[in-house]
N, C-alpha and C. Protein backbone atom coordinates (compact mmCIF):
# COMPACT_ATOMS: atom_id res chain seq x y z
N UNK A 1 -10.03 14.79 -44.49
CA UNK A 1 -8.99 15.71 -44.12
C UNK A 1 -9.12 17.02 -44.89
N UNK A 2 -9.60 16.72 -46.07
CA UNK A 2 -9.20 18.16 -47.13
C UNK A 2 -10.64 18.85 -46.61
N UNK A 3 -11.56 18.81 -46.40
CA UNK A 3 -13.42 19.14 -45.35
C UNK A 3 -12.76 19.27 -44.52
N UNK A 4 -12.02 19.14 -43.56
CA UNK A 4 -11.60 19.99 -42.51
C UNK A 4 -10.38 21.03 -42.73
N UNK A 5 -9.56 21.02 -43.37
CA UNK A 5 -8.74 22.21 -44.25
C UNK A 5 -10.15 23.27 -44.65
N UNK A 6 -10.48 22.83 -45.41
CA UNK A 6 -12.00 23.87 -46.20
C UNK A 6 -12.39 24.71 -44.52
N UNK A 7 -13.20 23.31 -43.87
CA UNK A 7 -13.61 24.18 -42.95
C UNK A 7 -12.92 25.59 -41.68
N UNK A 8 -11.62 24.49 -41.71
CA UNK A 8 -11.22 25.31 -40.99
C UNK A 8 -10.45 26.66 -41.64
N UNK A 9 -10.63 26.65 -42.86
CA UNK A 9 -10.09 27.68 -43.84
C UNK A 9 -11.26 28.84 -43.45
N UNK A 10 -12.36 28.17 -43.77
CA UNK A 10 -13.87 29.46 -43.90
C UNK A 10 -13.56 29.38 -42.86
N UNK A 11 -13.67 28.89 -41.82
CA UNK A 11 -14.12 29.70 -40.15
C UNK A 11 -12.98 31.10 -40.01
N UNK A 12 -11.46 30.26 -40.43
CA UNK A 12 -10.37 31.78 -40.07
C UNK A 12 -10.52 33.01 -40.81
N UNK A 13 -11.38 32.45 -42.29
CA UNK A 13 -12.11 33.77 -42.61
C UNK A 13 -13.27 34.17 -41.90
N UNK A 14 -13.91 33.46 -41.57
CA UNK A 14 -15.50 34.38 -41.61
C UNK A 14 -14.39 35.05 -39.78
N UNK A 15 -13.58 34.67 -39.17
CA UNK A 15 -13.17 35.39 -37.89
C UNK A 15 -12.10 36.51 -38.36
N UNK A 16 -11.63 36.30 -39.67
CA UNK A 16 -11.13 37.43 -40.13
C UNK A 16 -11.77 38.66 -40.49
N UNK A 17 -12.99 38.03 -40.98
CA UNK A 17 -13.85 39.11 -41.43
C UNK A 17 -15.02 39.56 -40.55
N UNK A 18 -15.53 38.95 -39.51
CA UNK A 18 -16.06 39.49 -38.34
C UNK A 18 -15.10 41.00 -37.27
N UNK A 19 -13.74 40.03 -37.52
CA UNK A 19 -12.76 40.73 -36.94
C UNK A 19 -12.83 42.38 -37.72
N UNK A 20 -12.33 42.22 -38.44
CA UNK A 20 -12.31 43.46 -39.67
C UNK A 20 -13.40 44.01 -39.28
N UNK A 21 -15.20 43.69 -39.17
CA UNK A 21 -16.17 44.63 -39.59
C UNK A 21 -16.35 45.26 -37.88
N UNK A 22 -15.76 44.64 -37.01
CA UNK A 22 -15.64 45.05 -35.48
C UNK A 22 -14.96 46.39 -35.41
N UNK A 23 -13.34 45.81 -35.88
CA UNK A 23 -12.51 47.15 -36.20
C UNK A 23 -13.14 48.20 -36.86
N UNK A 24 -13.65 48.24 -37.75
CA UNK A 24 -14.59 48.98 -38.92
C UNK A 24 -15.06 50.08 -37.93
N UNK A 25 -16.33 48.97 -37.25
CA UNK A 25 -17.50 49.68 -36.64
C UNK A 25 -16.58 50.60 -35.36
N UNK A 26 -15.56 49.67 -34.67
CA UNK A 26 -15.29 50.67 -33.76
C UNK A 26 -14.91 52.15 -33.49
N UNK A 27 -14.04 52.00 -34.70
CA UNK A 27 -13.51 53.27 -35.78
C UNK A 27 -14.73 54.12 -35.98
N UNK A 28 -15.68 53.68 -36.52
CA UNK A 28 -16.83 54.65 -37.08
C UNK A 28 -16.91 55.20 -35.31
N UNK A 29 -17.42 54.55 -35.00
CA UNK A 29 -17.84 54.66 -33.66
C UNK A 29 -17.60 56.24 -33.13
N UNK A 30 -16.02 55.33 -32.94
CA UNK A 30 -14.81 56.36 -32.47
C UNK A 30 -15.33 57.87 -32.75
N UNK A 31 -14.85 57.73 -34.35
CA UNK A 31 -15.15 59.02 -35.16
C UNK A 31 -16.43 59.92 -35.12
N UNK A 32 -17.19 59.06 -35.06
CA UNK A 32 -18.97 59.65 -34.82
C UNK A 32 -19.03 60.32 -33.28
N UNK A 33 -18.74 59.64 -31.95
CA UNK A 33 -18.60 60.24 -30.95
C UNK A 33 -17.75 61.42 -30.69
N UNK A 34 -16.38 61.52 -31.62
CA UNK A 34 -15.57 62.49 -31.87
C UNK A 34 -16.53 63.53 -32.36
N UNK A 35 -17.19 63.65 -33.68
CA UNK A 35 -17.60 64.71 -34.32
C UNK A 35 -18.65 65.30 -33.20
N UNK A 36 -19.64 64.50 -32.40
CA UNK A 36 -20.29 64.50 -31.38
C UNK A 36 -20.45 65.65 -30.27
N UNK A 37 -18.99 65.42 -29.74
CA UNK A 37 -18.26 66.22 -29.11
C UNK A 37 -17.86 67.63 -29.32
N UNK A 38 -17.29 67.46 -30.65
CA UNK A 38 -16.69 68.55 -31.23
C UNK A 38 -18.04 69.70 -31.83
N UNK A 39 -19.44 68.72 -31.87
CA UNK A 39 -20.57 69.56 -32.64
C UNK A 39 -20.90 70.75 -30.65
N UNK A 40 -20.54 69.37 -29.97
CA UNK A 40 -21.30 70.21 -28.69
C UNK A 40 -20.75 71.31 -28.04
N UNK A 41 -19.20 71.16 -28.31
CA UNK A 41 -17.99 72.29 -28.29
C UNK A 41 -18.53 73.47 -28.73
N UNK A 42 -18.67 73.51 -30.19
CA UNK A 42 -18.55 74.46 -31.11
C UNK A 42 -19.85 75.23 -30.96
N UNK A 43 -21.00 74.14 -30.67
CA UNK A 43 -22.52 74.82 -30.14
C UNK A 43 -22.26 75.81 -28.82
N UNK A 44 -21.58 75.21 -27.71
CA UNK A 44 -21.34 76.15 -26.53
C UNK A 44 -20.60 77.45 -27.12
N UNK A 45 -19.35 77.19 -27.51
CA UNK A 45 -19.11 78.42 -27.93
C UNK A 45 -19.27 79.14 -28.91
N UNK A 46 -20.59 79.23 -29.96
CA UNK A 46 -21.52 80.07 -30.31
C UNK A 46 -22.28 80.51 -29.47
N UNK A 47 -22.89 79.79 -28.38
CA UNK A 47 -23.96 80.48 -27.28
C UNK A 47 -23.10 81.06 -26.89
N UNK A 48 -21.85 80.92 -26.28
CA UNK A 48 -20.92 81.84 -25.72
C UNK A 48 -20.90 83.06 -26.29
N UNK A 49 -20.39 82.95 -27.28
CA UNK A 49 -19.63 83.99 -28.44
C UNK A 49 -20.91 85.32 -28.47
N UNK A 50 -22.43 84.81 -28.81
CA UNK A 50 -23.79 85.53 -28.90
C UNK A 50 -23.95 86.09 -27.51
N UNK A 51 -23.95 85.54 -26.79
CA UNK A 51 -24.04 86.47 -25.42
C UNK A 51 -23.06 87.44 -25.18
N UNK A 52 -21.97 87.35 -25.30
CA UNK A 52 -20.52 88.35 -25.14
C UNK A 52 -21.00 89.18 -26.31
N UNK A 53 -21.70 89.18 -27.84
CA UNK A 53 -22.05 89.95 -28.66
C UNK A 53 -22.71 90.87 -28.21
N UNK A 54 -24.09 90.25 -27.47
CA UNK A 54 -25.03 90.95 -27.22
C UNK A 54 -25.11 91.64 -25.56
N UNK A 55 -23.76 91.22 -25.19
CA UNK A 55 -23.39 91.87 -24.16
C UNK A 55 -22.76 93.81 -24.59
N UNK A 56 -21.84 93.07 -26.07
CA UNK A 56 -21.53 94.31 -26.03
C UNK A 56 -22.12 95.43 -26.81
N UNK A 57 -23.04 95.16 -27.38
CA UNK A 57 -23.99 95.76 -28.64
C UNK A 57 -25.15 96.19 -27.13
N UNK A 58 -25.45 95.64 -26.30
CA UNK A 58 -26.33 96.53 -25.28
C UNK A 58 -25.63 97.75 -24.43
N UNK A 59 -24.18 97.34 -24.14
CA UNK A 59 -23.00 98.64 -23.86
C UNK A 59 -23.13 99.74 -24.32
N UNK A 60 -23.16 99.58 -26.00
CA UNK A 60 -22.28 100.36 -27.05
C UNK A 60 -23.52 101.06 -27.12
N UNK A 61 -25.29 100.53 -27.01
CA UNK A 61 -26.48 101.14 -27.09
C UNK A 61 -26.71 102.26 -26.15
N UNK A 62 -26.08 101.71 -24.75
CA UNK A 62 -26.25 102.28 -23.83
C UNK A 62 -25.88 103.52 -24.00
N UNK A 63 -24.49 103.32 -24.29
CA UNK A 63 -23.36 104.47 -23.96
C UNK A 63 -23.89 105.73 -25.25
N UNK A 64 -24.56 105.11 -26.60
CA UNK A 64 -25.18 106.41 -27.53
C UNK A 64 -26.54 106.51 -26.77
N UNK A 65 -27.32 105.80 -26.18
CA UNK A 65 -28.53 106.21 -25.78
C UNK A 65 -28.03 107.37 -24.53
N UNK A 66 -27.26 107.71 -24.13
CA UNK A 66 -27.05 108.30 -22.86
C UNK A 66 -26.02 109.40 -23.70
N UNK A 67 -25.24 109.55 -24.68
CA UNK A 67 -25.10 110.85 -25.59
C UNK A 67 -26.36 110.95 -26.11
N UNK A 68 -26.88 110.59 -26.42
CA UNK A 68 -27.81 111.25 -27.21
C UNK A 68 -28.84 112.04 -26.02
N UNK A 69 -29.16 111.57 -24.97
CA UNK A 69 -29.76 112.49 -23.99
C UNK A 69 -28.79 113.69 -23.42
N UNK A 70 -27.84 113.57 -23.34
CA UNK A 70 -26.64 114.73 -23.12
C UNK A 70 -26.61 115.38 -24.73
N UNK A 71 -26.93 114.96 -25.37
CA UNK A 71 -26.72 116.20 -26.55
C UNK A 71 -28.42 116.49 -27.02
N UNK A 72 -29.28 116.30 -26.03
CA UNK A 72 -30.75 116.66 -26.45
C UNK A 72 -30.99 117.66 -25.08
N UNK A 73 -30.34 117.61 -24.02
CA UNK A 73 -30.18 118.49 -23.40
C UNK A 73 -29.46 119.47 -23.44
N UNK A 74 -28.26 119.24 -24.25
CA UNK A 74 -27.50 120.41 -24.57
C UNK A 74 -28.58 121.43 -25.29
N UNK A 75 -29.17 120.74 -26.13
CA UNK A 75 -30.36 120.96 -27.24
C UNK A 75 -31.00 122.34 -26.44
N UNK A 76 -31.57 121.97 -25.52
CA UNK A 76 -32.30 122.79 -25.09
C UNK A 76 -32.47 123.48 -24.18
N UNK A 77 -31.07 123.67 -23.66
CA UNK A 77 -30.06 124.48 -23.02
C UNK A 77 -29.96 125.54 -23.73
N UNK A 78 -29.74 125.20 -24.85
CA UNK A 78 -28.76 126.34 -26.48
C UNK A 78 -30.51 126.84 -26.97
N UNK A 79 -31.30 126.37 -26.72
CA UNK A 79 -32.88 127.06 -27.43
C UNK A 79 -33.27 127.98 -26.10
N UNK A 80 -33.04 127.31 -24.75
CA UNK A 80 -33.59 128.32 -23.51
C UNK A 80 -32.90 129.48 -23.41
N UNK A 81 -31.48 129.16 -24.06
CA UNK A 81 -30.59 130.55 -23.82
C UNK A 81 -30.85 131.50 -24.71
N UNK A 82 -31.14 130.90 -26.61
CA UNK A 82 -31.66 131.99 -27.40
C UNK A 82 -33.28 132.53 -27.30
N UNK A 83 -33.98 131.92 -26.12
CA UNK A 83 -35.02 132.54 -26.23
C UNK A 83 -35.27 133.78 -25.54
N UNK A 84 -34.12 133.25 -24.17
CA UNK A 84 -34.32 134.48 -23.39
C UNK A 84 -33.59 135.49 -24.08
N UNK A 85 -33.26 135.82 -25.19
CA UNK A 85 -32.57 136.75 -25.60
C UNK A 85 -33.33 136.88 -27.24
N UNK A 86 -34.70 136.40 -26.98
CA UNK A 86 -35.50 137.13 -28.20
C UNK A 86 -34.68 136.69 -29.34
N UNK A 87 -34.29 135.30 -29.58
CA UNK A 87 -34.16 135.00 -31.23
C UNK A 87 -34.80 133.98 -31.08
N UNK A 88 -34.88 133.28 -32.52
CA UNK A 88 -35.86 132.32 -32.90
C UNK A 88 -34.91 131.69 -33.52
N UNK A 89 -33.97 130.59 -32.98
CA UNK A 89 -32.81 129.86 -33.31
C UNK A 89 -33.31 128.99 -35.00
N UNK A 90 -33.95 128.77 -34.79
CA UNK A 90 -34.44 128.37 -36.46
C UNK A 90 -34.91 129.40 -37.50
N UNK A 91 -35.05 130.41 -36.88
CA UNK A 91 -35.43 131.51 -37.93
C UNK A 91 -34.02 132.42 -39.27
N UNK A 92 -34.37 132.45 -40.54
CA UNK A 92 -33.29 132.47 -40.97
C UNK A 92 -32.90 134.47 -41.25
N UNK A 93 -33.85 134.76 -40.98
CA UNK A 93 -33.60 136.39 -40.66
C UNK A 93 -34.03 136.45 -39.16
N UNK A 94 -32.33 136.55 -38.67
CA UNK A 94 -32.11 136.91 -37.33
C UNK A 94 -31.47 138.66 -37.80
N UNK A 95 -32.79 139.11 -36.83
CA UNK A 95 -31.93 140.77 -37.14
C UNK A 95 -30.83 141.25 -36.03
N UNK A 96 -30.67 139.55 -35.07
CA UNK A 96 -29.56 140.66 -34.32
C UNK A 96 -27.64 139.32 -34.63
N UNK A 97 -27.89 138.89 -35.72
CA UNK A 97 -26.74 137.94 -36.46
C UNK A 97 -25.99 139.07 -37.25
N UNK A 98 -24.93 139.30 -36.39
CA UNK A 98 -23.62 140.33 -37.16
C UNK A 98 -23.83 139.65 -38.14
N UNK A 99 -23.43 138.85 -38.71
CA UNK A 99 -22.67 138.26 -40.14
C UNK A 99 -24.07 138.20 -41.01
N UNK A 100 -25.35 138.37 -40.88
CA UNK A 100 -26.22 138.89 -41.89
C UNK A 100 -26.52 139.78 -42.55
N UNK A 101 -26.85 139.76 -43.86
CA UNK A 101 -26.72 141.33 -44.50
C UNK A 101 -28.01 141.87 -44.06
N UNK A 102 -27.75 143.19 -43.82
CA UNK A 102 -28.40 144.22 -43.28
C UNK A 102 -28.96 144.01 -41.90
N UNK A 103 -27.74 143.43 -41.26
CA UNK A 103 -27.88 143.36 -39.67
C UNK A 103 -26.85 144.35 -39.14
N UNK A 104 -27.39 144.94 -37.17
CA UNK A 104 -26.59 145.80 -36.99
C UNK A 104 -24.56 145.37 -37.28
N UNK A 105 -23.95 146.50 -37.57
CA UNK A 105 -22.49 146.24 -37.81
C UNK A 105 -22.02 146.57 -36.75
């Protein structure tokens, strides 16, 4: 009688403790497929996030690459106009610059 108490003592453990390492694992489980998820989330919206970046950093390129050709044409707009009028826009004795000394007054 007391060999079957024993035994049937260990078996409700070892099913207690099978039980337990089930729960355990399922939990991990759980949790591991959770983080899983959440890694594949967070990956999409970095690819997201980098494309909308580099969406707007090719805009913002655009929009100075296209001043900067409007102010390189201004450029040489402002050099065609002082040439036809005989100055040398980089030259620092302009003899026809009112505001230089010993230019006409």
């Amino acid at each position: 009688m007391l060999s079957r108490t024993i035994t049937a003592a260990a078996a409700l453990a070892a099913a207690v403790a099978v039980s337990a390492a089930v729960c355990r694992y399922r939990a991990v489980h759980r949790v591991l497929a959770r983080e899983r998820v959440q890694h594949r989330l967070m990956d999409g919206c970095l690819h997201r996030d980098m494309d909308e970046l580099r969406t707007r950093i090719g805009a913002v390129l655009a929009r100075q690459r296209a001043a900067e050709a409007v102010l390189g044409e201004a450029g040489r707009v402002v050099d065609e106009a002082l040439a036809v009028h005989g100055t040398n826009p980089h030259d620092p004795n302009d003899p026809f610059d009112p505001y230089q000394e010993g230019g006409p007054v």
